[in-house]
PDB file of N, CA and C in Angstrom:
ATOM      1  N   UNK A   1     -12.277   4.518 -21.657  1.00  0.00           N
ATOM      2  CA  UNK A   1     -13.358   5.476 -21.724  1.00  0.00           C
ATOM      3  C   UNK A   1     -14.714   4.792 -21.579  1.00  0.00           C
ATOM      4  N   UNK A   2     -14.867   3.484 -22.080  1.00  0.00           N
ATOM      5  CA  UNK A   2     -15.828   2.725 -21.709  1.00  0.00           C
ATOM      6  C   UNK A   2     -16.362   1.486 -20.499  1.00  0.00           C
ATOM      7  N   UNK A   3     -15.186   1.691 -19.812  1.00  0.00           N
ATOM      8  CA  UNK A   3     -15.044   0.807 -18.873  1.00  0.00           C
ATOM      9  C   UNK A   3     -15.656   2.055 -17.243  1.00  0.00           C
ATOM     10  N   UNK A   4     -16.374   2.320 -16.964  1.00  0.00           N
ATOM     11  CA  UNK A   4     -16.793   2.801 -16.016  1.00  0.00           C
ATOM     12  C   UNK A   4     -16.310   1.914 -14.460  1.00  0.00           C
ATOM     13  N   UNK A   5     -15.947   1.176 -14.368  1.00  0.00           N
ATOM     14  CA  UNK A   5     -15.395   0.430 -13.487  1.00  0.00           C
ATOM     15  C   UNK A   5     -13.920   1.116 -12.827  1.00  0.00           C
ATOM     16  N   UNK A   6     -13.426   1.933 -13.996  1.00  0.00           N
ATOM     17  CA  UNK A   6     -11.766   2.125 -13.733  1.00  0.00           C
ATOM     18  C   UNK A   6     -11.837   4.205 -13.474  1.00  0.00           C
ATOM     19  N   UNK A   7     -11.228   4.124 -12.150  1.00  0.00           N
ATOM     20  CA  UNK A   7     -11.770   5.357 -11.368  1.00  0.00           C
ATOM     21  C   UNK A   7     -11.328   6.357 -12.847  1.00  0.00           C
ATOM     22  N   UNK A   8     -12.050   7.959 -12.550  1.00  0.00           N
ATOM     23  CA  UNK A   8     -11.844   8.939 -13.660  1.00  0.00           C
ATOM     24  C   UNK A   8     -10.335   9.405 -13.239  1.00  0.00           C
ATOM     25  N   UNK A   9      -9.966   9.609 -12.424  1.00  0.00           N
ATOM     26  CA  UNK A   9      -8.703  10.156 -12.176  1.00  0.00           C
ATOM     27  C   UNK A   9      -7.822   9.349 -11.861  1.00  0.00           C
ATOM     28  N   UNK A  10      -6.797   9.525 -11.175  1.00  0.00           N
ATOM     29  CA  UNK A  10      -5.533   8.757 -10.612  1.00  0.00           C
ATOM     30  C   UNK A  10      -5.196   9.021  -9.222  1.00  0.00           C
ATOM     31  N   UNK A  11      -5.940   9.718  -8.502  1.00  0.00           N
ATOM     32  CA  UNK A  11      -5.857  10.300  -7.251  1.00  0.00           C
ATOM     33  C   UNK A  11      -5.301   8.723  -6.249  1.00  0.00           C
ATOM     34  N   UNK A  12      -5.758   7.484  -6.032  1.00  0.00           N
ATOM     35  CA  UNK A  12      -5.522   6.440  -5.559  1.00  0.00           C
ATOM     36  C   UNK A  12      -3.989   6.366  -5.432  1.00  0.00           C
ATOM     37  N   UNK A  13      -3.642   6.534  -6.811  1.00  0.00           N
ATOM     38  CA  UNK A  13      -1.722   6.563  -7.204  1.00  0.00           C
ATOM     39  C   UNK A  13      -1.267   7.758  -6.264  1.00  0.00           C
ATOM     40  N   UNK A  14      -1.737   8.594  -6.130  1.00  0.00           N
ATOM     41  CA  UNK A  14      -0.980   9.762  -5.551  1.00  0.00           C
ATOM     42  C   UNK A  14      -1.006   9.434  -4.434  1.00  0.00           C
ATOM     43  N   UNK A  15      -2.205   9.118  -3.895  1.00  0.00           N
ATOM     44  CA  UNK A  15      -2.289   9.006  -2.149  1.00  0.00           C
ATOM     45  C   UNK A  15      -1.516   7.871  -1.897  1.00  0.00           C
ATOM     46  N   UNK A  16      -1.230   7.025  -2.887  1.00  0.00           N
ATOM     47  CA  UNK A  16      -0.176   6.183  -2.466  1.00  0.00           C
ATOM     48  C   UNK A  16       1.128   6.459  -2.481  1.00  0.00           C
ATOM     49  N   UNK A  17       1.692   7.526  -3.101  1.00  0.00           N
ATOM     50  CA  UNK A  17       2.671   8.259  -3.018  1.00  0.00           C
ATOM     51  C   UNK A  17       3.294   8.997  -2.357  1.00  0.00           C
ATOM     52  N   UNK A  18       2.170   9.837  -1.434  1.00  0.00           N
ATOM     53  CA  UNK A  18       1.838  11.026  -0.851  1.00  0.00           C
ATOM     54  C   UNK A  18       2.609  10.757   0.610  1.00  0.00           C
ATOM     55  N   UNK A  19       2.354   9.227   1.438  1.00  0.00           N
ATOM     56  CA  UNK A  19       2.937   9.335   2.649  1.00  0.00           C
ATOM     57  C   UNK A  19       4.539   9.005   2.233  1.00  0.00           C
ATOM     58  N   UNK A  20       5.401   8.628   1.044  1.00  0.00           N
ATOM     59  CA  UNK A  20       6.511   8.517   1.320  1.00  0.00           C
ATOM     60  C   UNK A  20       7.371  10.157   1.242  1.00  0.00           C
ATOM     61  N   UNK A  21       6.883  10.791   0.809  1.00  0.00           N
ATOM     62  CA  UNK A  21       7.113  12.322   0.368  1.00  0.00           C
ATOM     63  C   UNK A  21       7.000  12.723   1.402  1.00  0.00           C
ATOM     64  N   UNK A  22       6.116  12.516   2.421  1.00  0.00           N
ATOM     65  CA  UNK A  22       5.618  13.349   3.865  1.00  0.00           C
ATOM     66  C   UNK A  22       6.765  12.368   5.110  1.00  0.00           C
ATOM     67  N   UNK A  23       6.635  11.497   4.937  1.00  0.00           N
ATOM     68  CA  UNK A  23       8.339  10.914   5.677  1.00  0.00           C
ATOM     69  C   UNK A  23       9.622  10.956   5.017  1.00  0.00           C
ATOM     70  N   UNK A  24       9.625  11.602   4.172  1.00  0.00           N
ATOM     71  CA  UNK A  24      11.198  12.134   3.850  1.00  0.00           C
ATOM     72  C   UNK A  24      11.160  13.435   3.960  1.00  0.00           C
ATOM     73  N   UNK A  25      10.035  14.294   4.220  1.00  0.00           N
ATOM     74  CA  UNK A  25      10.319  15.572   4.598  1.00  0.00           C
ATOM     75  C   UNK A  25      10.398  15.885   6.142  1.00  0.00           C
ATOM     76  N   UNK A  26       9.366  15.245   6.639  1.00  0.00           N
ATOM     77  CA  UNK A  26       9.668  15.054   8.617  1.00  0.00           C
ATOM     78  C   UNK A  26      10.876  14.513   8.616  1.00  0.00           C
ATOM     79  N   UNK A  27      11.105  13.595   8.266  1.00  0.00           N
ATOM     80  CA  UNK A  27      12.370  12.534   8.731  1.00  0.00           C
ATOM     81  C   UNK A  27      13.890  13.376   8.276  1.00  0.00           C
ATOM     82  N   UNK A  28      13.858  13.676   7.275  1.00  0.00           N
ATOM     83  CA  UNK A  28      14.787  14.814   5.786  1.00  0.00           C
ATOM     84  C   UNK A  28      15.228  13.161   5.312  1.00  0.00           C
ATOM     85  N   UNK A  29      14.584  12.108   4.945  1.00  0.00           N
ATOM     86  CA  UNK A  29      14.859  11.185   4.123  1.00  0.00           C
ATOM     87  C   UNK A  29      14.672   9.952   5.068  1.00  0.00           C
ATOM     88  N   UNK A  30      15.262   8.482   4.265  1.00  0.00           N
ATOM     89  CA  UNK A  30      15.260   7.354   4.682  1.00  0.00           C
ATOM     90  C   UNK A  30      16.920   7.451   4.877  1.00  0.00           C
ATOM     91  N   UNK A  31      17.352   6.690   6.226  1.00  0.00           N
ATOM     92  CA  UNK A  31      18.858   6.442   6.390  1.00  0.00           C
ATOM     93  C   UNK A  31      19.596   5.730   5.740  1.00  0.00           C
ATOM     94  N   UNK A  32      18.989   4.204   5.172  1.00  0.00           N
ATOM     95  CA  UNK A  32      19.763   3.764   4.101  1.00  0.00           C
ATOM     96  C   UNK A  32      18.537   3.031   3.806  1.00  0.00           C
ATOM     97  N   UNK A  33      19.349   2.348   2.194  1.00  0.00           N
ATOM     98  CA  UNK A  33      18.345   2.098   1.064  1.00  0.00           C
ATOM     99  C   UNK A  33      17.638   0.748   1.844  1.00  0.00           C
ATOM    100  N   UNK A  34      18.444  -0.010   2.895  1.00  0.00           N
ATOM    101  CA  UNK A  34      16.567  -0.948   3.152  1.00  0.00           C
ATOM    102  C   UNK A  34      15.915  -0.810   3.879  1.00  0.00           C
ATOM    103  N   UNK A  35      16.209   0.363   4.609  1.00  0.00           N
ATOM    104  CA  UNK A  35      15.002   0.724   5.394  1.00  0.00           C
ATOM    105  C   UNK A  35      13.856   1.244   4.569  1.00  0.00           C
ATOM    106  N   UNK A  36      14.174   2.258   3.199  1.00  0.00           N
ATOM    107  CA  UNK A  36      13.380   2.762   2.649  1.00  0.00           C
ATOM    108  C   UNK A  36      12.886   1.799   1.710  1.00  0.00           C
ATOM    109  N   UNK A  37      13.188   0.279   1.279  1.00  0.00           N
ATOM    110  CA  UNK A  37      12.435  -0.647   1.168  1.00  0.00           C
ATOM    111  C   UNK A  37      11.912  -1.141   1.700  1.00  0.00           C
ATOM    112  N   UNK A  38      11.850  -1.238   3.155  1.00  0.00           N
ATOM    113  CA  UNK A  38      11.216  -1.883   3.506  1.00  0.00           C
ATOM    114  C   UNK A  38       9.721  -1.140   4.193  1.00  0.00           C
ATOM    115  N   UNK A  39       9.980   0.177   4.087  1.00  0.00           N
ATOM    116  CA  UNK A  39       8.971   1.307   4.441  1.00  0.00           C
ATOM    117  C   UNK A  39       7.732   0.989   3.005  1.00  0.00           C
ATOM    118  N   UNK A  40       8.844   0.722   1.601  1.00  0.00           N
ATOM    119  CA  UNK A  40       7.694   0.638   0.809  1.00  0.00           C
ATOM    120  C   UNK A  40       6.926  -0.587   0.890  1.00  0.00           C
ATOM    121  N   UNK A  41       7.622  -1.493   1.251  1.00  0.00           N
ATOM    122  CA  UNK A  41       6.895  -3.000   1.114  1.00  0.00           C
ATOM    123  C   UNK A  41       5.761  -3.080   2.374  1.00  0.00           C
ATOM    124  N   UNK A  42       5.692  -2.255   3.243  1.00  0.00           N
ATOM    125  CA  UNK A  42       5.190  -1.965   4.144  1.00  0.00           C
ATOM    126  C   UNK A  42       3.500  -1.029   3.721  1.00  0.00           C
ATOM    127  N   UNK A  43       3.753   0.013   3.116  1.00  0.00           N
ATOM    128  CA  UNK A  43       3.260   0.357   2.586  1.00  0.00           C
ATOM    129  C   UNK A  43       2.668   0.075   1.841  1.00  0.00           C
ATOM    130  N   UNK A  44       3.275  -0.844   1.071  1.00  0.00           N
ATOM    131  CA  UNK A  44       2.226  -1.225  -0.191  1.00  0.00           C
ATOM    132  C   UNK A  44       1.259  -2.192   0.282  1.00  0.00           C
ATOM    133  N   UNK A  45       1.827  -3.355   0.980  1.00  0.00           N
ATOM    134  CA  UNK A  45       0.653  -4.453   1.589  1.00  0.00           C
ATOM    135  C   UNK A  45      -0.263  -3.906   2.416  1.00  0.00           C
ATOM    136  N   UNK A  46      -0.340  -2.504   3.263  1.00  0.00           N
ATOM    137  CA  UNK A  46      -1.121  -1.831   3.796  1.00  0.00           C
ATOM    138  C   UNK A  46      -1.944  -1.526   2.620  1.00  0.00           C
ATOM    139  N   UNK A  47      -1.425  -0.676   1.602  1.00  0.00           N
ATOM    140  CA  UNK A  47      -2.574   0.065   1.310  1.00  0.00           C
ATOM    141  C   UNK A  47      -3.046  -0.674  -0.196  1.00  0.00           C
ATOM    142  N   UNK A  48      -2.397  -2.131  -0.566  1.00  0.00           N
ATOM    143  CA  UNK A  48      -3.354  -3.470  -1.298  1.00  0.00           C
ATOM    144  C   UNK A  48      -4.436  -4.311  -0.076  1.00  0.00           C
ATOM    145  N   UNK A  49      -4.226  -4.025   1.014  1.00  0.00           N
ATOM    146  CA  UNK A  49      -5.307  -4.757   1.714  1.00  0.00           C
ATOM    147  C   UNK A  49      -5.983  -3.570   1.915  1.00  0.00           C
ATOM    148  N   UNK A  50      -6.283  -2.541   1.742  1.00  0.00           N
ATOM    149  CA  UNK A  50      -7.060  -1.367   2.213  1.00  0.00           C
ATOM    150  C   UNK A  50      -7.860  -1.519   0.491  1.00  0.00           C
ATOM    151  N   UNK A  51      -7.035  -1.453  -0.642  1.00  0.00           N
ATOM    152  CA  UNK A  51      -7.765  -1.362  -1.615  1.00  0.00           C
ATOM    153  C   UNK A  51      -8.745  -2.931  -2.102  1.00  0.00           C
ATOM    154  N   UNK A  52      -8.464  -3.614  -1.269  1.00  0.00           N
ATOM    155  CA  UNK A  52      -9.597  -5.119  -1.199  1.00  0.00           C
ATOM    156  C   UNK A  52     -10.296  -5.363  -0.211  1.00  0.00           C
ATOM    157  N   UNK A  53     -10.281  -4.444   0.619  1.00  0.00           N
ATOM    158  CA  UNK A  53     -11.758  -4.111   1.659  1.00  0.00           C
ATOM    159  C   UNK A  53     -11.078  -5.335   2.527  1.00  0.00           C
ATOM    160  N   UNK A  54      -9.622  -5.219   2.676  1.00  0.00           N
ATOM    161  CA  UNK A  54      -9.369  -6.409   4.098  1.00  0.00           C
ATOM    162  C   UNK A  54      -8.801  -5.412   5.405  1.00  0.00           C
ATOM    163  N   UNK A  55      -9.473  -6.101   6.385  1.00  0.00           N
ATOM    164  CA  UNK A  55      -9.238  -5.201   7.788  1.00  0.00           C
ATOM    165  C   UNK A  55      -7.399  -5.356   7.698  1.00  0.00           C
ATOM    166  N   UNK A  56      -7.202  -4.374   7.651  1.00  0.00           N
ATOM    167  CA  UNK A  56      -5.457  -4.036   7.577  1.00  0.00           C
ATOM    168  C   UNK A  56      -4.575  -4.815   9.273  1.00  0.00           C
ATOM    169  N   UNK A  57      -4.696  -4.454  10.213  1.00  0.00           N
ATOM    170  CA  UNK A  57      -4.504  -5.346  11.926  1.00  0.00           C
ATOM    171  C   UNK A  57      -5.082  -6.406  10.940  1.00  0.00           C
ATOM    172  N   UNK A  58      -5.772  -7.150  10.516  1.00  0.00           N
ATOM    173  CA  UNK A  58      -6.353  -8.658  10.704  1.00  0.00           C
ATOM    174  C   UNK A  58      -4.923  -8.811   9.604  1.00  0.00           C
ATOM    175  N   UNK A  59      -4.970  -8.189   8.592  1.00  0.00           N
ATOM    176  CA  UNK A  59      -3.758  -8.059   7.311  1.00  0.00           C
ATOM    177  C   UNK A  59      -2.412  -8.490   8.150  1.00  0.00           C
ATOM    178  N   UNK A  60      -2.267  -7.707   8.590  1.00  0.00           N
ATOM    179  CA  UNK A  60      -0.794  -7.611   9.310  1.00  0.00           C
ATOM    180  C   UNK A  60      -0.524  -8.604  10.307  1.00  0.00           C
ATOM    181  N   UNK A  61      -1.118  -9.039  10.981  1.00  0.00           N
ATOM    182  CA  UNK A  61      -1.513 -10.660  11.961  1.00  0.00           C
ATOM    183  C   UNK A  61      -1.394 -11.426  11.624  1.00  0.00           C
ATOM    184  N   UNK A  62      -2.467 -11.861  10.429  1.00  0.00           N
ATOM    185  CA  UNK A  62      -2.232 -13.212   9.774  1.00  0.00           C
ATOM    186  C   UNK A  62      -0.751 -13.080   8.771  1.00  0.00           C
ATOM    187  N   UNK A  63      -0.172 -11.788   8.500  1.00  0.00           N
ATOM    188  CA  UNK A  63       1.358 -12.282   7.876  1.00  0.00           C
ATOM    189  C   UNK A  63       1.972 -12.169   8.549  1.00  0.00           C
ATOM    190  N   UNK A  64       2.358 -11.842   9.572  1.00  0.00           N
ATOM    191  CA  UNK A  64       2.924 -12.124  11.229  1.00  0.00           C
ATOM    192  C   UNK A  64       2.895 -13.942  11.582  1.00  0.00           C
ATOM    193  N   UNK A  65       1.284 -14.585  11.294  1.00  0.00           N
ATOM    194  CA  UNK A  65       1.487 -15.705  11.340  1.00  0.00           C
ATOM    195  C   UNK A  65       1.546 -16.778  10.568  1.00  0.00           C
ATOM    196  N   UNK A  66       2.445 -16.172   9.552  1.00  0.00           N
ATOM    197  CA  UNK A  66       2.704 -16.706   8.711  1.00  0.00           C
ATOM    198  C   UNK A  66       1.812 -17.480   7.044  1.00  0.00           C
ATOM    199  N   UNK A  67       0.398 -16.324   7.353  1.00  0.00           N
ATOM    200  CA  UNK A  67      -0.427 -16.377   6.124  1.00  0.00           C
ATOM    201  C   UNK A  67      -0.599 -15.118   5.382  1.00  0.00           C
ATOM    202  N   UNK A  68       0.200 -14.462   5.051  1.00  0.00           N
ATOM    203  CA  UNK A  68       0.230 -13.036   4.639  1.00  0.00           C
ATOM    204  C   UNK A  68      -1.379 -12.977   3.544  1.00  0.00           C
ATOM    205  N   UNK A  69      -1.914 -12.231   3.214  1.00  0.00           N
ATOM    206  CA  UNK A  69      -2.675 -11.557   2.308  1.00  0.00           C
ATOM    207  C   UNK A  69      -2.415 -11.573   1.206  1.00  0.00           C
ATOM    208  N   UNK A  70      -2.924 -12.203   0.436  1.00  0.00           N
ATOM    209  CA  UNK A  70      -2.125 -12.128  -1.293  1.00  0.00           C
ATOM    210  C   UNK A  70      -3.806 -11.691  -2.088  1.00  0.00           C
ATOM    211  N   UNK A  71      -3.809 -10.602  -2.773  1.00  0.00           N
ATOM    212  CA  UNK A  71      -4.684 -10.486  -3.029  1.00  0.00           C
ATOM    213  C   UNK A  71      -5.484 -11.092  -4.424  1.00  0.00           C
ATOM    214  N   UNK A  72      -6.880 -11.325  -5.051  1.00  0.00           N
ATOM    215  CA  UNK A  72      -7.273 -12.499  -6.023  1.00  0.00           C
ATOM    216  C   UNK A  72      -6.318 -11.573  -7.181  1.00  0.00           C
ATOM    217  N   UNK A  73      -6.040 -12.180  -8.366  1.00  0.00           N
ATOM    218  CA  UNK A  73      -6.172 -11.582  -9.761  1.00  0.00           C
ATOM    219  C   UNK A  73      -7.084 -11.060 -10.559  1.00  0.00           C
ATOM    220  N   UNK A  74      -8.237 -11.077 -10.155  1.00  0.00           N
ATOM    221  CA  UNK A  74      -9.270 -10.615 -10.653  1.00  0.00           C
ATOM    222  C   UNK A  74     -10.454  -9.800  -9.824  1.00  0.00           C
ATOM    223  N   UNK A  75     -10.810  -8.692 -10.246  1.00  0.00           N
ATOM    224  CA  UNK A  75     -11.206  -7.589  -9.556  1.00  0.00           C
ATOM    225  C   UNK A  75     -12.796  -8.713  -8.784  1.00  0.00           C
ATOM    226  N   UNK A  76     -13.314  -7.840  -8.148  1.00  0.00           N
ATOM    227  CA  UNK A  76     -14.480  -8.336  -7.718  1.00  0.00           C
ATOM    228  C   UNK A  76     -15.537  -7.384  -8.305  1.00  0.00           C
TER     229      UNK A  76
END
């Protein structure tokens, strides 16, 4: 309640939620369980380099060449 830093809602969580719900309803699901891991792991490093202001293509390139994005431990 005193930390003004930490958003008022949770909306961030949802929208991160939101596209696996919307490809299992186009799709009617994932075909087997590692594709739909690997949709999330996909997902998630997209949208942790989106939430640290890193160009997502530059994201996905450099872990392509073998320097993936690891983001700091401590907020900025």
């Amino acid at each position: 309640m005193s930390d003004f830093r930490v958003p008022f809602d949770n909306n961030q969580g949802e929208r991160d939620i939101r596209m696996v719900k919307v490809k299992q309803k186009v799709s009617g699901g994932f075909r087997t369980l590692e594709g739909a891991k690997s949709f999330g792991r996909i997902r998630g490093y997209i949208s942790t380099a989106r939430k640290n202001s890193k160009n997502v293509f530059e994201a996905i390139r450099e872990a392509f060449d073998g320097h993936p994005f690891i983001p700091s431990p401590h907020p900025q």
